[in-house]
C-alpha atoms as a PDB file:
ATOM      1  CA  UNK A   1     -18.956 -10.866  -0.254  1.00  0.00           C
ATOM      2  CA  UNK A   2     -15.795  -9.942  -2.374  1.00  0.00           C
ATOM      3  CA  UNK A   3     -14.700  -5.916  -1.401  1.00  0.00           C
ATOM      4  CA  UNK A   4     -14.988  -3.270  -4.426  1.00  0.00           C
ATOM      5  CA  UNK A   5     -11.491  -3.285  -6.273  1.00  0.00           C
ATOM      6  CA  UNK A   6      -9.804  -0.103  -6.637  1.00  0.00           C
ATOM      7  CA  UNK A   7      -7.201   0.746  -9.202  1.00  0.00           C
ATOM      8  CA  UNK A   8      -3.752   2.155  -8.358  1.00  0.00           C
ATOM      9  CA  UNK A   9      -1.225   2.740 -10.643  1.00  0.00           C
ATOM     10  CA  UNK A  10       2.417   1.623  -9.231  1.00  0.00           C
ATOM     11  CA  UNK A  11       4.554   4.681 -10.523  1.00  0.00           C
ATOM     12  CA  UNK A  12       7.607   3.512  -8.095  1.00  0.00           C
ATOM     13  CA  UNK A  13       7.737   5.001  -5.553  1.00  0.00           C
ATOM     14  CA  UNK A  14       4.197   5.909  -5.426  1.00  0.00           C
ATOM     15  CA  UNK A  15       1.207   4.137  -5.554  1.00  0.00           C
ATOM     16  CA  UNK A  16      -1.045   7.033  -7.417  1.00  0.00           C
ATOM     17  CA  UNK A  17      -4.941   7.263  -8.050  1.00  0.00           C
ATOM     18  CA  UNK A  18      -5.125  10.187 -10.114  1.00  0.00           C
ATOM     19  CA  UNK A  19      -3.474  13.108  -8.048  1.00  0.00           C
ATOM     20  CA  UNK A  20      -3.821  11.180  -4.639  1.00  0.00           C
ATOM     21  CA  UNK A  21      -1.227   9.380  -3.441  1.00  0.00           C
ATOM     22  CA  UNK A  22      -0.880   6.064  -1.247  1.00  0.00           C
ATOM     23  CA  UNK A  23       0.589   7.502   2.450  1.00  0.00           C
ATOM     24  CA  UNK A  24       1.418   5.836   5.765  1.00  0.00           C
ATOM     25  CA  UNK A  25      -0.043   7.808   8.994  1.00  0.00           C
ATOM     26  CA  UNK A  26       2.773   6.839  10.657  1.00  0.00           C
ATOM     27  CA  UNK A  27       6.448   4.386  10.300  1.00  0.00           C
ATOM     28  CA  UNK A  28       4.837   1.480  12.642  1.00  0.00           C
ATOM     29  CA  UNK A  29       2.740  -1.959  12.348  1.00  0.00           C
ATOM     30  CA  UNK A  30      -0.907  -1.315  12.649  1.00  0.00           C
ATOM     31  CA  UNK A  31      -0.200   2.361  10.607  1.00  0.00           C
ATOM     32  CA  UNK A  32      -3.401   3.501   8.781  1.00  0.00           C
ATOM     33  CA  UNK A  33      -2.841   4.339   5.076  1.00  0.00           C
ATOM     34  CA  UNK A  34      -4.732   7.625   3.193  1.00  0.00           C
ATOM     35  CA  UNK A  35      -4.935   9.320   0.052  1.00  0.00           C
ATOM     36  CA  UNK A  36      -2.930  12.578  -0.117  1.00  0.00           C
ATOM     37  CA  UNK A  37      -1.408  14.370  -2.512  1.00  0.00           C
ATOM     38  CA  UNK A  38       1.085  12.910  -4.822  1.00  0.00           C
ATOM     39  CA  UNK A  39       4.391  14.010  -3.358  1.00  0.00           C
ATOM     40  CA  UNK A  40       7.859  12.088  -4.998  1.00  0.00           C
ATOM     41  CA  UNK A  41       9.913  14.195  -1.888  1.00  0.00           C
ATOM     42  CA  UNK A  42       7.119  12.171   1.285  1.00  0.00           C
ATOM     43  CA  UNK A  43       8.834   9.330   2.893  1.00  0.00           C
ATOM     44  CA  UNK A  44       4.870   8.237   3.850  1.00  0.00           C
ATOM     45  CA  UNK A  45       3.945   7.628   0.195  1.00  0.00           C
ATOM     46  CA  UNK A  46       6.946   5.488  -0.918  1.00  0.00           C
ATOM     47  CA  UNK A  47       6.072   2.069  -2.000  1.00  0.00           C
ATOM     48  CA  UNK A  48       8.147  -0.922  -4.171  1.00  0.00           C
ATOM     49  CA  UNK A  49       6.500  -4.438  -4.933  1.00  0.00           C
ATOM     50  CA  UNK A  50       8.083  -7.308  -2.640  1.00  0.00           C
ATOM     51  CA  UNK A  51       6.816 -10.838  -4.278  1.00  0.00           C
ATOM     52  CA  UNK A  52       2.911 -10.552  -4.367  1.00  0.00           C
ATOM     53  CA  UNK A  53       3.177  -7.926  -1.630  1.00  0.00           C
ATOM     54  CA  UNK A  54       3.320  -3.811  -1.693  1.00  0.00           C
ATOM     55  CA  UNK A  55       5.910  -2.633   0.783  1.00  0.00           C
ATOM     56  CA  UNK A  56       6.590   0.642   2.498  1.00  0.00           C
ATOM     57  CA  UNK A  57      10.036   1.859   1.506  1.00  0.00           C
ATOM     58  CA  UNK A  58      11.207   3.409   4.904  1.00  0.00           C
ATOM     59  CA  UNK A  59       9.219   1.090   7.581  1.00  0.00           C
ATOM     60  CA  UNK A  60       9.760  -1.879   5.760  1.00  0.00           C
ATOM     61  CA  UNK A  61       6.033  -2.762   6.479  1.00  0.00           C
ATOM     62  CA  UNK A  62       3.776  -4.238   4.082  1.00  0.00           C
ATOM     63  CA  UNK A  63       0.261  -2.949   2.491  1.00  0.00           C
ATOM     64  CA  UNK A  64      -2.568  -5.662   4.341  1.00  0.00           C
ATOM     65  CA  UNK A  65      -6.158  -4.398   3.464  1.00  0.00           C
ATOM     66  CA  UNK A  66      -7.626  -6.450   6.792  1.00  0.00           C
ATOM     67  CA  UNK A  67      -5.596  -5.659   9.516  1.00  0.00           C
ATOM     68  CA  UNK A  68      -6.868  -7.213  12.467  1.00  0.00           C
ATOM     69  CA  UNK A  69      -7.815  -3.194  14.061  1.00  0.00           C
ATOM     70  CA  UNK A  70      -9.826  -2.845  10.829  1.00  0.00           C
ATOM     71  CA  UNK A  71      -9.242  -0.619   7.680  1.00  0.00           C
ATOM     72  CA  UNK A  72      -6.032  -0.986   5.526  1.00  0.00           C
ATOM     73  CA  UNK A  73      -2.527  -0.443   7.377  1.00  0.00           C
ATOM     74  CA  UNK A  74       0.723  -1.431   7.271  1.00  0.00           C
ATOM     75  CA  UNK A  75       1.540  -4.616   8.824  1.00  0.00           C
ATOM     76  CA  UNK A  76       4.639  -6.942   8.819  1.00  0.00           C
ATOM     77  CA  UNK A  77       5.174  -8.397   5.807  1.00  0.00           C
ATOM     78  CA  UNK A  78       3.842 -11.949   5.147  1.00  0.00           C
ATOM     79  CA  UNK A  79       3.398 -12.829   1.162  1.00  0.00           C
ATOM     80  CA  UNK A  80       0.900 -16.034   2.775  1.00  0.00           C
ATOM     81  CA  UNK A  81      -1.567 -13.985   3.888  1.00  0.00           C
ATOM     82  CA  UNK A  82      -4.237 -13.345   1.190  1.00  0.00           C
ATOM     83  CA  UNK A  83      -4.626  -9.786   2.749  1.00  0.00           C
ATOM     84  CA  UNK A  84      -1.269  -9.045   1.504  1.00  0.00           C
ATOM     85  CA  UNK A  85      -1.669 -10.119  -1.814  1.00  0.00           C
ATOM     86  CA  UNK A  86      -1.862  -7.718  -4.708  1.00  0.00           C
ATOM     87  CA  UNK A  87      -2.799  -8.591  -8.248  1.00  0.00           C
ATOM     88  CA  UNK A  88      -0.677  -6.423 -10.859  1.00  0.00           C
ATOM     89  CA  UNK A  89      -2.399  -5.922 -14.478  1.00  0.00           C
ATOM     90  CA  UNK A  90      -0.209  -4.351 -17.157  1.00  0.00           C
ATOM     91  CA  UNK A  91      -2.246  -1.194 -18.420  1.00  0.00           C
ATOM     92  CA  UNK A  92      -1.881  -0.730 -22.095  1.00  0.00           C
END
């Protein structure tokens, strides 16, 4: 069974849905991410695309929705893994 996709909207550096933001818990591997409020000034919600992947700005860490301790977290960054793999669509 195929997850619910969610919509984000890449507004460099933040990853926004609506007025939450994309944040890292913490700058390490295995780092659960959260919705907070969108703030341009929080290291924690900075993002940039690397290849297929979504990478934290300051850790260096890359977006994996199925890290092996369960929900999404920041992991090190490896473009093979489907987990890391993010499909862009241009929003017109």
């Amino acid at each position: 069974m195929r997850p619910q996709s969610q919509k984000w909207e890449l507004a460099e550096p933040l990853l926004r849905q609506h007025d939450l933001c994309l944040a890292i818990s913490a700058f390490t591997a295995g780092s659960k991410v959260r919705m907070e409020p969108c703030n341009t000034k929080e290291p924690r919600q900075k993002w940039k695309p690397k290849g297929p992947s979504l990478q934290h700005m300051v850790s260096g860490l890359c977006l994996d929705s199925l890290p092996p301790a369960g929900p999404p977290a920041i992991t090190l960054c490896r473009p093979q893994l489907a987990s890391q793999v993010w499909e862009p669509q241009l929003i017109s």
